[in-house]
C-alpha atoms as a PDB file:
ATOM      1  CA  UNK A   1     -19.853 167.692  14.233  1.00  0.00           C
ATOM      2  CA  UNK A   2     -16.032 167.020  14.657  1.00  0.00           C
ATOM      3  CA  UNK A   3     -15.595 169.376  11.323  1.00  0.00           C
ATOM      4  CA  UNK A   4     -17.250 172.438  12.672  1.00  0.00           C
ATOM      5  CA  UNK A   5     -15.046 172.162  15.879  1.00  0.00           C
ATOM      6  CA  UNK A   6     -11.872 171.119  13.997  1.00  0.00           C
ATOM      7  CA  UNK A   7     -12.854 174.725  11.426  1.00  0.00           C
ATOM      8  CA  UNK A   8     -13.567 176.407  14.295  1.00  0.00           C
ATOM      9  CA  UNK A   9     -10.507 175.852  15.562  1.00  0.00           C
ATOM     10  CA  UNK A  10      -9.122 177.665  12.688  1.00  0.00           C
ATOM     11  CA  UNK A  11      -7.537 174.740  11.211  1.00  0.00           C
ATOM     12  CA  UNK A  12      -8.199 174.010   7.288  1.00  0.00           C
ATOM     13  CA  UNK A  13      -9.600 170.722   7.303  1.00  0.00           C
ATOM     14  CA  UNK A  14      -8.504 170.048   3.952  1.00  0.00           C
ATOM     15  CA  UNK A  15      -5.038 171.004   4.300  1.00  0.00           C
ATOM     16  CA  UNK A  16      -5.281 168.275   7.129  1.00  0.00           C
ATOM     17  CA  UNK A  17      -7.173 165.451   5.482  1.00  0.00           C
ATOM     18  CA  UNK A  18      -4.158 165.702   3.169  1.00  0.00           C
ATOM     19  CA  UNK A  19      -1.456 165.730   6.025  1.00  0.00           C
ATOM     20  CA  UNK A  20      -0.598 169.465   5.423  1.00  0.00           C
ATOM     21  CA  UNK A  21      -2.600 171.227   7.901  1.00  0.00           C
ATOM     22  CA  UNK A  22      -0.526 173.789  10.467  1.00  0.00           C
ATOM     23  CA  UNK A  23      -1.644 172.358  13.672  1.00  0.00           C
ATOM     24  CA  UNK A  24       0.464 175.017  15.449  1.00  0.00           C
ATOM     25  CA  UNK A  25      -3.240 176.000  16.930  1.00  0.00           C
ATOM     26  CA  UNK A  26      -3.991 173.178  18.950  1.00  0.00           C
ATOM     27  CA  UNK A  27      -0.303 173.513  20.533  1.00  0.00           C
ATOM     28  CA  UNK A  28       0.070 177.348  21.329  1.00  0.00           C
ATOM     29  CA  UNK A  29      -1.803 180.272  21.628  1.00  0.00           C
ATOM     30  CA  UNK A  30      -1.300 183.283  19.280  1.00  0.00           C
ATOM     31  CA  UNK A  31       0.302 185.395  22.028  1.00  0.00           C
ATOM     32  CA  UNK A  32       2.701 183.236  22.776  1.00  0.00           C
ATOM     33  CA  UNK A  33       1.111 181.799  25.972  1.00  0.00           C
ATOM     34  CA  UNK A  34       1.710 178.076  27.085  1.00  0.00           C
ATOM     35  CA  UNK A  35      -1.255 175.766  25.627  1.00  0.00           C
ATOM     36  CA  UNK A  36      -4.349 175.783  27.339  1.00  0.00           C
ATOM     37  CA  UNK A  37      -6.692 172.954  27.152  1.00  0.00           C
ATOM     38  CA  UNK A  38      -9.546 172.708  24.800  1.00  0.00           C
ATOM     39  CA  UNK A  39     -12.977 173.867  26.438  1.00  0.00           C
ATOM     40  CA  UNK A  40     -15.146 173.681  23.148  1.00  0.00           C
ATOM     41  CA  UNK A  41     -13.387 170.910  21.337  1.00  0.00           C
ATOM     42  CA  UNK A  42     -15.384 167.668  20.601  1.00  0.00           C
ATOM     43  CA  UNK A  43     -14.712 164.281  20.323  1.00  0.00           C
ATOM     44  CA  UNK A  44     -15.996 161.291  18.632  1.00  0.00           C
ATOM     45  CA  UNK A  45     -14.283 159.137  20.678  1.00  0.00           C
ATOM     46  CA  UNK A  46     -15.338 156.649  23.121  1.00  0.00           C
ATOM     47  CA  UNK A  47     -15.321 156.656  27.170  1.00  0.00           C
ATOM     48  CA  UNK A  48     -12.183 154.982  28.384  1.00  0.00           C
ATOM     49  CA  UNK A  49     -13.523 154.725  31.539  1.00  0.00           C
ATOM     50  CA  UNK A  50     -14.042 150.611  31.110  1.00  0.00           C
ATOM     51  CA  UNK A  51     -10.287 150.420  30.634  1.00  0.00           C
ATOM     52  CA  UNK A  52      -8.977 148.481  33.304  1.00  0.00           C
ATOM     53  CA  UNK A  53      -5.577 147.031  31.843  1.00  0.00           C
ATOM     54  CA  UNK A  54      -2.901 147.593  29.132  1.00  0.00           C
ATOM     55  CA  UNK A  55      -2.323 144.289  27.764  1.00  0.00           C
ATOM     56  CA  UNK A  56       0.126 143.826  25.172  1.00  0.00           C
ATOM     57  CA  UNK A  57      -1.058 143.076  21.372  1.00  0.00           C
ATOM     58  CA  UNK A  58      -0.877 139.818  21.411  1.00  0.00           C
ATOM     59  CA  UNK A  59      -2.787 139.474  24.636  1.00  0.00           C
ATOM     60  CA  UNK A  60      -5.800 141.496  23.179  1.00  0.00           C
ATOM     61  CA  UNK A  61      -5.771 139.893  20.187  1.00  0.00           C
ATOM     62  CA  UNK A  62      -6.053 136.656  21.908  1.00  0.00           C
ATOM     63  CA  UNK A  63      -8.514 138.347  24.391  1.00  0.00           C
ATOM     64  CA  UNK A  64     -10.747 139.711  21.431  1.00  0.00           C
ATOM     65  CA  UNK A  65     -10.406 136.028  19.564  1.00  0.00           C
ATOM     66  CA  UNK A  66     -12.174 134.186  22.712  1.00  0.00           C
ATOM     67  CA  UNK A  67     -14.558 136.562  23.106  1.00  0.00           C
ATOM     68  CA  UNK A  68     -15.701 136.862  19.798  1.00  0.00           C
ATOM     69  CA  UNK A  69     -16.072 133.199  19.569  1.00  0.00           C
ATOM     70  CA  UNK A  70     -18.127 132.848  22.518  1.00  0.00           C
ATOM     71  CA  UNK A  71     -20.840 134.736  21.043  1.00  0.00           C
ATOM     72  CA  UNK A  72     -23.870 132.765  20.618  1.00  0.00           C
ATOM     73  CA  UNK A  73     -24.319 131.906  16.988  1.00  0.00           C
ATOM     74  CA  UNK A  74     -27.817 133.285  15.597  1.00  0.00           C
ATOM     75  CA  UNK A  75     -30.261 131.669  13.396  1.00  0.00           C
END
């Protein structure tokens, strides 16, 4: 799915798996015109709307530790 929007986008999605891809696209229009945002752009990612702090690495590593650990072990 994120291929056909990436293509669409007229970027060549091999010249950016290989870190040579001209994303001059997804910055600028072709007439010159300031960026606009992506309407038909899709995302794999996930919602951020649980985030509720920016904790340094250490704390979330420590956070993601005890939480692991307190899951239950299964038979």
């Amino acid at each position: 799915m994120l291929a056909a929007s990436i293509e669409a986008a007229s970027i060549d999605l091999a010249a950016l798996q290989a870190g040579q891809a001209d994303l001059t696209a997804l910055f600028s229009q072709a007439d010159g015109a300031a960026p606009q945002r992506w309407k038909d752009w899709w995302s794999a990612g996930h919602s951020t709307s649980g985030v509720s702090d920016v904790p340094t690495v250490a704390d979330l590593v420590e956070r993601t530790v005890t939480e692991y650990q307190s899951i239950p072990a299964h038979p």
